[in-house]
C-alpha atoms as a PDB file:
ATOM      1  CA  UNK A   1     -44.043   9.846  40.131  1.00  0.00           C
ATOM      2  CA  UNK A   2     -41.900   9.958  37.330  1.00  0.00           C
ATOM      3  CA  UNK A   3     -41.801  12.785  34.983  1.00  0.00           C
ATOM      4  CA  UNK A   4     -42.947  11.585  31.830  1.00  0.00           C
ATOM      5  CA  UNK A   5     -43.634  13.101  27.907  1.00  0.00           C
ATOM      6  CA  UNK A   6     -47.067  14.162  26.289  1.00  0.00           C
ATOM      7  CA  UNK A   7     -47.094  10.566  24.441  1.00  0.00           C
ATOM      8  CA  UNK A   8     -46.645   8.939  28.077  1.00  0.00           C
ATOM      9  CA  UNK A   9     -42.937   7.963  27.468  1.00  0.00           C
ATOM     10  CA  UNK A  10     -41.329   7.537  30.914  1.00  0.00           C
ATOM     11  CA  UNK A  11     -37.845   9.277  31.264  1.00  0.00           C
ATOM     12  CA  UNK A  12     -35.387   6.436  32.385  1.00  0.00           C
ATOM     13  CA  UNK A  13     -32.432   7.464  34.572  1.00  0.00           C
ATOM     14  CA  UNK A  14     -28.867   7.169  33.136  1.00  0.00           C
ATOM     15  CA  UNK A  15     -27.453   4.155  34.411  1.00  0.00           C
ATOM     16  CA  UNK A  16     -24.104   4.716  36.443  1.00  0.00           C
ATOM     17  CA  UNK A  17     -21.996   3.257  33.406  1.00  0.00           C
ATOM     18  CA  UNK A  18     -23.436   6.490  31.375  1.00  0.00           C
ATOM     19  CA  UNK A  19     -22.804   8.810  33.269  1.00  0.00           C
ATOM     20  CA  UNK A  20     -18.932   7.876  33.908  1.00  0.00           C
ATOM     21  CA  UNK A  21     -18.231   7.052  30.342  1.00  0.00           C
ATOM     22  CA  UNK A  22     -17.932  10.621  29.199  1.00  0.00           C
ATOM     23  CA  UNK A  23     -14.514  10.448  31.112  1.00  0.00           C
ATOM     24  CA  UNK A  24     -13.740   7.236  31.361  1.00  0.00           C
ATOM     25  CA  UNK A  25     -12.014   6.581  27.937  1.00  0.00           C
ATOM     26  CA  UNK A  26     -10.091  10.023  28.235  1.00  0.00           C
ATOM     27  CA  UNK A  27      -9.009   8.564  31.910  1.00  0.00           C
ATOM     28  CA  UNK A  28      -7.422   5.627  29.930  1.00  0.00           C
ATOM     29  CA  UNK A  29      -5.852   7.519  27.459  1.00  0.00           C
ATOM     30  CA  UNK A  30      -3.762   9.503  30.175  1.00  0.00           C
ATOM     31  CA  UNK A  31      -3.205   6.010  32.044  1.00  0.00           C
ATOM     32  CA  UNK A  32      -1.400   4.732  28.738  1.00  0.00           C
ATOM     33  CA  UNK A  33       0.351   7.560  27.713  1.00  0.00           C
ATOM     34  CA  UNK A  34       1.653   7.772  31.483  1.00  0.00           C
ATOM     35  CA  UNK A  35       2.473   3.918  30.988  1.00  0.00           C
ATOM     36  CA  UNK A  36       4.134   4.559  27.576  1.00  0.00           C
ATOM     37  CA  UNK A  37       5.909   7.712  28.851  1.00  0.00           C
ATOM     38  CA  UNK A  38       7.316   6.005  31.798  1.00  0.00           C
ATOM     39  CA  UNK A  39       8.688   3.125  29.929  1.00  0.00           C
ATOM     40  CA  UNK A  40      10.439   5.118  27.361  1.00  0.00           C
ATOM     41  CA  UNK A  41      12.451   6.982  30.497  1.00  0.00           C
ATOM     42  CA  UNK A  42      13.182   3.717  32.013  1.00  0.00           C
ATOM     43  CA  UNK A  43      14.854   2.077  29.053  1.00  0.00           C
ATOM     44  CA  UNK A  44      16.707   5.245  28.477  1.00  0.00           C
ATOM     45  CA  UNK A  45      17.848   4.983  32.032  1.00  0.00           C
ATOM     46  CA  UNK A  46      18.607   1.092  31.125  1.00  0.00           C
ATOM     47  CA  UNK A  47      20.434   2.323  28.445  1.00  0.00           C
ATOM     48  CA  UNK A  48      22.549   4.713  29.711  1.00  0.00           C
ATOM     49  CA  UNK A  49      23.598   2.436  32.647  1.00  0.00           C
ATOM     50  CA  UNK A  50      24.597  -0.191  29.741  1.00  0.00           C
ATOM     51  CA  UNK A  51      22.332  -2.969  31.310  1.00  0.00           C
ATOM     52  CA  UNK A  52      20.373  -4.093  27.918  1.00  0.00           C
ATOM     53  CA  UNK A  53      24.220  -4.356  25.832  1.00  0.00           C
ATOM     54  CA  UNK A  54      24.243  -7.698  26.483  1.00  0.00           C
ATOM     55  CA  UNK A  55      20.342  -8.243  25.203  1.00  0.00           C
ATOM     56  CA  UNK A  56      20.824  -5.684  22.324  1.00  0.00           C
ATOM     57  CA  UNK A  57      24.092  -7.673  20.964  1.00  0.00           C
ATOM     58  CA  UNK A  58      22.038 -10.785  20.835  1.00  0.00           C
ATOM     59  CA  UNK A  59      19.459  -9.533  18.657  1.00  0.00           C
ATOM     60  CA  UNK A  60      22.288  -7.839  16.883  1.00  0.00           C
ATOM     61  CA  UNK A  61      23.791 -10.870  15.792  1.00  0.00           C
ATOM     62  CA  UNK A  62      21.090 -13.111  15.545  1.00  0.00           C
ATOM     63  CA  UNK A  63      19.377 -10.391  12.485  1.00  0.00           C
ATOM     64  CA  UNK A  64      22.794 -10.830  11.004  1.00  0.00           C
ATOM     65  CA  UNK A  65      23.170 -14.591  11.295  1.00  0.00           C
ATOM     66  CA  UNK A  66      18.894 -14.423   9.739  1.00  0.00           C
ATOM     67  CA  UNK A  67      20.165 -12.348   7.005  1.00  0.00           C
ATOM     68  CA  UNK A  68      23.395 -14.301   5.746  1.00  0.00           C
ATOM     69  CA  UNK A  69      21.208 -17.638   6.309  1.00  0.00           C
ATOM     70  CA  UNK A  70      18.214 -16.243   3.798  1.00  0.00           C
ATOM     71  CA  UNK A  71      19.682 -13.686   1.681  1.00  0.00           C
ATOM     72  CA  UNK A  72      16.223 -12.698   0.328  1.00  0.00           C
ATOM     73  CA  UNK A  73      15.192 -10.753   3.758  1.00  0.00           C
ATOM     74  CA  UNK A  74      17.767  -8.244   2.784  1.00  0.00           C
ATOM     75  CA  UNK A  75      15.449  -6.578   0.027  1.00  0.00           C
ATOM     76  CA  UNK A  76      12.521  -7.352   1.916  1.00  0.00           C
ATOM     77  CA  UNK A  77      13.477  -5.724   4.597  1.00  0.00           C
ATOM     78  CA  UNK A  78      14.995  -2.709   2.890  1.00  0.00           C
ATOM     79  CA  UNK A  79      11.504  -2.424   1.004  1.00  0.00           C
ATOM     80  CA  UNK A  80       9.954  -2.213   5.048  1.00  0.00           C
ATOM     81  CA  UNK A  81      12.008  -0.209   6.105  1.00  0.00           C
ATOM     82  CA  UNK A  82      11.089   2.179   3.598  1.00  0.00           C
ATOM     83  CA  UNK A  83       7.208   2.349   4.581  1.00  0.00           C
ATOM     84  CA  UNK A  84       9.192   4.833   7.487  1.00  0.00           C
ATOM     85  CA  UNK A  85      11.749   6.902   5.778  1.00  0.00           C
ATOM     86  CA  UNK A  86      11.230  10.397   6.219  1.00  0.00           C
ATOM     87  CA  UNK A  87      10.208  10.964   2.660  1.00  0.00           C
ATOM     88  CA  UNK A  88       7.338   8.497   2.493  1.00  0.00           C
ATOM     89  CA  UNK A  89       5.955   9.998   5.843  1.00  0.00           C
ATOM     90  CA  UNK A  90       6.391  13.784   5.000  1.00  0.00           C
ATOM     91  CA  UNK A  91       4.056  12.648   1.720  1.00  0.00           C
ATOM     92  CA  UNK A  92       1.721  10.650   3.699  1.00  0.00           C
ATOM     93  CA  UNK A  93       1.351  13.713   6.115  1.00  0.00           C
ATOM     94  CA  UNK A  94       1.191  16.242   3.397  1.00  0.00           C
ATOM     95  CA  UNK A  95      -1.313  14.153   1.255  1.00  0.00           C
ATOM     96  CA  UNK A  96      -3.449  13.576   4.830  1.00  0.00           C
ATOM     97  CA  UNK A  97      -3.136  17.543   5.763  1.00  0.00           C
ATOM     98  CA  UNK A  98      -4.277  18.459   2.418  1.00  0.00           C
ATOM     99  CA  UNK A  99      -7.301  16.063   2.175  1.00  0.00           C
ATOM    100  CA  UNK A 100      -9.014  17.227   6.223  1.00  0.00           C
ATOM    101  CA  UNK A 101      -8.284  20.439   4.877  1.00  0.00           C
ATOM    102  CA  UNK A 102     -10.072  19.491   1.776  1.00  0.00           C
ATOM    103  CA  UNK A 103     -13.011  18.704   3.671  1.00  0.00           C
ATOM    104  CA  UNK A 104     -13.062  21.884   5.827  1.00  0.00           C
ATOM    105  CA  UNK A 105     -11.754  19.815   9.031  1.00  0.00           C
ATOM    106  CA  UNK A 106      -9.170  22.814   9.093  1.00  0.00           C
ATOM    107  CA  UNK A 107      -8.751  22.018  13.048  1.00  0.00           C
ATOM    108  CA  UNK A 108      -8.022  18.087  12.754  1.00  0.00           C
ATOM    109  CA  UNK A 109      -5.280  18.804   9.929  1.00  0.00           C
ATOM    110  CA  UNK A 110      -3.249  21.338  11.759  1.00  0.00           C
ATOM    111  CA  UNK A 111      -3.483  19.058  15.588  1.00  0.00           C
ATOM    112  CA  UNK A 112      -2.297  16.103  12.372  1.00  0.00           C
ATOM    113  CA  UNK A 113       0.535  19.028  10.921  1.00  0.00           C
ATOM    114  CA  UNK A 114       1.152  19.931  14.632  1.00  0.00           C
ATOM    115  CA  UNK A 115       1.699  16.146  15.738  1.00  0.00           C
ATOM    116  CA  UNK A 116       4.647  15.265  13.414  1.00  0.00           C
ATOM    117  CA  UNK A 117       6.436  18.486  12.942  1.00  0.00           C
ATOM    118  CA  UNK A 118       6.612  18.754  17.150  1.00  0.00           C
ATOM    119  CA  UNK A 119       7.261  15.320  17.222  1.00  0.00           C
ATOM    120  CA  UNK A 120      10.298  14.835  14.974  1.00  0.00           C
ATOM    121  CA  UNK A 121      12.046  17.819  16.694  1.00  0.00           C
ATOM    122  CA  UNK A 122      11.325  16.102  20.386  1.00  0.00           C
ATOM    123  CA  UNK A 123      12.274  12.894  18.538  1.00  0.00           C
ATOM    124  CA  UNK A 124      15.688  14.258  17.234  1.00  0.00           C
ATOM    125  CA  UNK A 125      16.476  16.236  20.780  1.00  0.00           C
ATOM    126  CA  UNK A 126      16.067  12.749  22.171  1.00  0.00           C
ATOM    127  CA  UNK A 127      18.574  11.890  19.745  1.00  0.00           C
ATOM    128  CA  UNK A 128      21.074  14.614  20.926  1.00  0.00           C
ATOM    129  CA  UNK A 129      20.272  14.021  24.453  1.00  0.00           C
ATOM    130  CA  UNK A 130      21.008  10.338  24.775  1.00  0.00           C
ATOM    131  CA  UNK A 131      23.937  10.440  22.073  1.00  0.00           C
ATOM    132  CA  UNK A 132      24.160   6.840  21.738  1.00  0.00           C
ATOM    133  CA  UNK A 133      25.957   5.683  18.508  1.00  0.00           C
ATOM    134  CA  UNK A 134      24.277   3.346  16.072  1.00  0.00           C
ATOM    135  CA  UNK A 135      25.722  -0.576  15.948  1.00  0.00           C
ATOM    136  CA  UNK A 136      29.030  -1.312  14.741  1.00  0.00           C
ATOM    137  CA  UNK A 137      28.530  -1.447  10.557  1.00  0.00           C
ATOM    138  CA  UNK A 138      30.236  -4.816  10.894  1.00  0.00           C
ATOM    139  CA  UNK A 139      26.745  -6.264  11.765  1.00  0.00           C
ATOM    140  CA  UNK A 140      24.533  -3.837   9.472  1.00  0.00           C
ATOM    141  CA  UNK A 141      23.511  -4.666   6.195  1.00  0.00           C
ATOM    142  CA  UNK A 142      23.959  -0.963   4.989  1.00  0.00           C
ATOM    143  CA  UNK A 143      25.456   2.353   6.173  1.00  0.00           C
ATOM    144  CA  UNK A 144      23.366   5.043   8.183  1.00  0.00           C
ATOM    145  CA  UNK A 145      24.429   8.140   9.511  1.00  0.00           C
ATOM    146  CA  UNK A 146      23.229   9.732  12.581  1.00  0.00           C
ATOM    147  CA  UNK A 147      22.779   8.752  16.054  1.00  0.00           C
ATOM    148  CA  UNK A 148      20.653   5.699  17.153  1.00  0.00           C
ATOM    149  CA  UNK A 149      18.281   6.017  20.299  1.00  0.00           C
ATOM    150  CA  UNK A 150      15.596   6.340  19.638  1.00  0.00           C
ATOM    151  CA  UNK A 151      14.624   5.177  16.408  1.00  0.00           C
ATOM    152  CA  UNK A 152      13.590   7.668  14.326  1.00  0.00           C
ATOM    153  CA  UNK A 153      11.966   4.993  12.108  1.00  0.00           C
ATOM    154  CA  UNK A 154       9.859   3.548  14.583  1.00  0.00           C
ATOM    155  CA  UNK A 155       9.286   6.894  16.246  1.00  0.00           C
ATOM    156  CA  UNK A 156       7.677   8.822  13.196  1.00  0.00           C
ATOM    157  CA  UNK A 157       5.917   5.757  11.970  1.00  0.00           C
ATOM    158  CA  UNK A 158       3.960   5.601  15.229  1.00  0.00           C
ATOM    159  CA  UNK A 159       3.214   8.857  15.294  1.00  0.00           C
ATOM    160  CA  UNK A 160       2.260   8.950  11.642  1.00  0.00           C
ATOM    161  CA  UNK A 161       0.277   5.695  11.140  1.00  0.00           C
ATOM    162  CA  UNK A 162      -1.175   5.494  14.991  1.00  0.00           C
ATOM    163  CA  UNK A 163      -2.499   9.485  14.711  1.00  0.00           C
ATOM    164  CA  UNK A 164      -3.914   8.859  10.957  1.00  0.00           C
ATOM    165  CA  UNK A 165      -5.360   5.080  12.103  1.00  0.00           C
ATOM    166  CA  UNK A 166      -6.724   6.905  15.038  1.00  0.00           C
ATOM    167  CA  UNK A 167      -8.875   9.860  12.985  1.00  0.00           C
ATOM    168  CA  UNK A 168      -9.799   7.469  10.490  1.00  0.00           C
ATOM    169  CA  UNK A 169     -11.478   4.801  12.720  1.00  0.00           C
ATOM    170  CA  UNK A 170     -13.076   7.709  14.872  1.00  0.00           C
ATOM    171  CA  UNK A 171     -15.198   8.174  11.962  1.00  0.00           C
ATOM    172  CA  UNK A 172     -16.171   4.792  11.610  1.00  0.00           C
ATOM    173  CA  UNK A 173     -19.019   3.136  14.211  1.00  0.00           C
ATOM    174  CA  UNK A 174     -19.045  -0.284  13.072  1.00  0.00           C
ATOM    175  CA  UNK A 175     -16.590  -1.860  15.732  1.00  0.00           C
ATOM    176  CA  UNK A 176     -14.774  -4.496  13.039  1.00  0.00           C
ATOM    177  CA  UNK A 177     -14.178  -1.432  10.619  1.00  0.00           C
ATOM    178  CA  UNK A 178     -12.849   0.167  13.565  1.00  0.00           C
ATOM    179  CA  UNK A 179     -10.622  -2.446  14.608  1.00  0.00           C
ATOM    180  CA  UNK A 180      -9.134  -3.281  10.836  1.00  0.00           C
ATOM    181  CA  UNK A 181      -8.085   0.677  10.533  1.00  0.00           C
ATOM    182  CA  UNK A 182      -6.548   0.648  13.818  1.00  0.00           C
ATOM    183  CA  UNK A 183      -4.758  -3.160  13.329  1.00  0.00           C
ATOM    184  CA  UNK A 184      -3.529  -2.090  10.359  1.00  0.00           C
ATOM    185  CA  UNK A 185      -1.922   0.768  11.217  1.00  0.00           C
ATOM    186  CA  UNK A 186       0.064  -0.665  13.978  1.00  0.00           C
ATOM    187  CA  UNK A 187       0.688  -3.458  11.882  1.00  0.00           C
ATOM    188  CA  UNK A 188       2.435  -0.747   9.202  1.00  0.00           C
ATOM    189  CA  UNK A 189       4.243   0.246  12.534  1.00  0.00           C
ATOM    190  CA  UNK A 190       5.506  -2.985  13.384  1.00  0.00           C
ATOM    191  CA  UNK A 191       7.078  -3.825  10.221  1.00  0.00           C
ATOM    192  CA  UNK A 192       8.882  -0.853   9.687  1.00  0.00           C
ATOM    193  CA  UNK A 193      10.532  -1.309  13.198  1.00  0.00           C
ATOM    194  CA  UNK A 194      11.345  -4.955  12.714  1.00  0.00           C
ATOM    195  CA  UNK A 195      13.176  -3.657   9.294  1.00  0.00           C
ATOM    196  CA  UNK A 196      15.270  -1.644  11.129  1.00  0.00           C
ATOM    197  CA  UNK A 197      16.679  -4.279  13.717  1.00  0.00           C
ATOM    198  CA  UNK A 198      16.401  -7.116  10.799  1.00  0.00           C
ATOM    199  CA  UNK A 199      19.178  -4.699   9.107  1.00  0.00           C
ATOM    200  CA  UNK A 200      21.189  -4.245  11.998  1.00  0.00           C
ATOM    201  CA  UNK A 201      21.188  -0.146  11.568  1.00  0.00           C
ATOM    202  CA  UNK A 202      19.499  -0.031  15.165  1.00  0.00           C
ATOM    203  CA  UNK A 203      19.890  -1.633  18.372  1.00  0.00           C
ATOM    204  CA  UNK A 204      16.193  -3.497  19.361  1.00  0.00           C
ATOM    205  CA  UNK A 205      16.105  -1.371  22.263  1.00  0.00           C
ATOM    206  CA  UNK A 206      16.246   1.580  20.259  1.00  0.00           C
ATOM    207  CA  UNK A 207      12.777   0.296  17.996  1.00  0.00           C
ATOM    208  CA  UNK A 208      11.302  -0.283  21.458  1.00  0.00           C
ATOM    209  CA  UNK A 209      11.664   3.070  22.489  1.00  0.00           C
ATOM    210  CA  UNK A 210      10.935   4.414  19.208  1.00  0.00           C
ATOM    211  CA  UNK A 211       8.203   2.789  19.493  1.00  0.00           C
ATOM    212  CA  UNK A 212       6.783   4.022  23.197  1.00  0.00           C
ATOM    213  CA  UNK A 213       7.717   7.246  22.490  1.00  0.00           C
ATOM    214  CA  UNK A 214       5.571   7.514  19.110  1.00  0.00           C
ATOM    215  CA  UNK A 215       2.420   5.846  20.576  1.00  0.00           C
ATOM    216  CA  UNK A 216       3.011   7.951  23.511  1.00  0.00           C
ATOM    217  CA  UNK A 217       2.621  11.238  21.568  1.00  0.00           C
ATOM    218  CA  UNK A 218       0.205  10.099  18.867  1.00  0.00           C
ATOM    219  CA  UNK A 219      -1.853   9.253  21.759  1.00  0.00           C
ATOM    220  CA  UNK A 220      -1.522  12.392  24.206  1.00  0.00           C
ATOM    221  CA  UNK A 221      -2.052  14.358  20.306  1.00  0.00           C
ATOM    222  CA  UNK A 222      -5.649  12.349  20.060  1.00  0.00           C
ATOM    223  CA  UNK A 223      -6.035  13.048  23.560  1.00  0.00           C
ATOM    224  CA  UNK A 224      -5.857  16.974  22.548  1.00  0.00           C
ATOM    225  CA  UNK A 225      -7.768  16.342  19.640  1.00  0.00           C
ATOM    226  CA  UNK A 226     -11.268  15.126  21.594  1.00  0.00           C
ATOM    227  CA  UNK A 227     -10.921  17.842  24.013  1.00  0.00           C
ATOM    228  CA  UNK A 228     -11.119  20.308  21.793  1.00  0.00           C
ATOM    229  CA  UNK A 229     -14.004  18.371  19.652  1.00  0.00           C
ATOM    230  CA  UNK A 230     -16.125  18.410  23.071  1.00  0.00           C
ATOM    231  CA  UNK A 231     -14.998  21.907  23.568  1.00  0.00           C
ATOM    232  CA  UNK A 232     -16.497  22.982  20.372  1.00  0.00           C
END
């Protein structure tokens, strides 16, 4: 007989989808960042044997040949490109820190603090380690110093508008509200990507692994995060 409650309720076992689903999200998680991680040391390996020149000099001459043929995309993209400069994300972080904190979520802002400082010094060691020099400025529509792989654009803006996206639609349960935080986010991370190869300051493969290597840590940082939420 099944055990049952005073009002005659019968307990119904947990169906084998409930009981797995505890870990089966943080399983996936690991699975991507392994995926993202993996792909990031690949290109770099592609990159450092010179196989993706050939790929990155198309691109690189195809934003400039965009840019002369619709002058117009030169603002816009400067204006982009801008959504990922280090200023606008250190006041972003800041303003984000200072609100969790706000609310007494003193543990969420300091994994948030944590995520980007760590992440621009591995982002900038990265830098160092691959040394690769930016595109000649003959193609770029303005000067940058610094080195070029990866992007540090594309890098910090994933890890800043992916980790923020992420808390924000954790505390949402209405799936669309959920999936409009998250969209938008990576949307923001897009754009300011695309800015940097439509101005010819970065070779594409450099966004791309900007790119892996930012979702790769926001992720393993939200990762951290809901262990130590179950932990508590």
């Amino acid at each position: 007989m099944n055990p049952s409650f005073d009002n005659g309720d019968t307990i119904q076992p947990r169906s084998r989808r409930e009981r797995f689903q505890p870990i089966l999200k943080p399983l996936l998680l690991v699975f991507v960042v392994s995926l993202l991680a993996f792909t990031f040391a690949k290109l770099g390996s592609e990159i450092n044997e010179g196989e993706t020149h050939s790929f990155d000099m198309w691109m690189l001459q195809g934003a400039q040949a965009l840019r002369l043929s619709h002058p117009w995309m030169a603002g816009l993209m400067r204006d982009l490109s801008g959504l990922g400069s280090e200023i606008v994300l250190t006041l972003i972080t800041v303003a984000t820190v200072g609100y969790l904190a706000l609310i007494s979520a003193r543990a969420t802002a300091m994994l948030v603090a944590a995520s980007v400082i760590s992440g621009t010094v591995l982002m900038n060691m990265l830098k160092l380690a691959f040394g690769r020099l930016r595109p000649d400025l003959a193609y770029a529509e303005l000067s940058v110093p610094g080195l070029s792989f990866p992007s540090g654009h594309a890098s910090m803006s994933a890890i800043v508008f992916l980790t923020i996206g992420a808390l924000l639609a954790s505390t949402h349960k209405r799936l669309a509200e959920r999936i409009y935080i998250l969209t938008a986010a990576m949307l923001l991370t897009l754009l300011v990507g695309l800015s940097r190869i439509a101005l010819g300051v970065h070779w594409t493969t450099d966004v791309f692994g900007g790119w892996t290597l930012g979702a790769a840590w926001a992720l393993a940082w939200l990762l951290l995060a809901r262990h130590l939420s179950r932990r508590q």
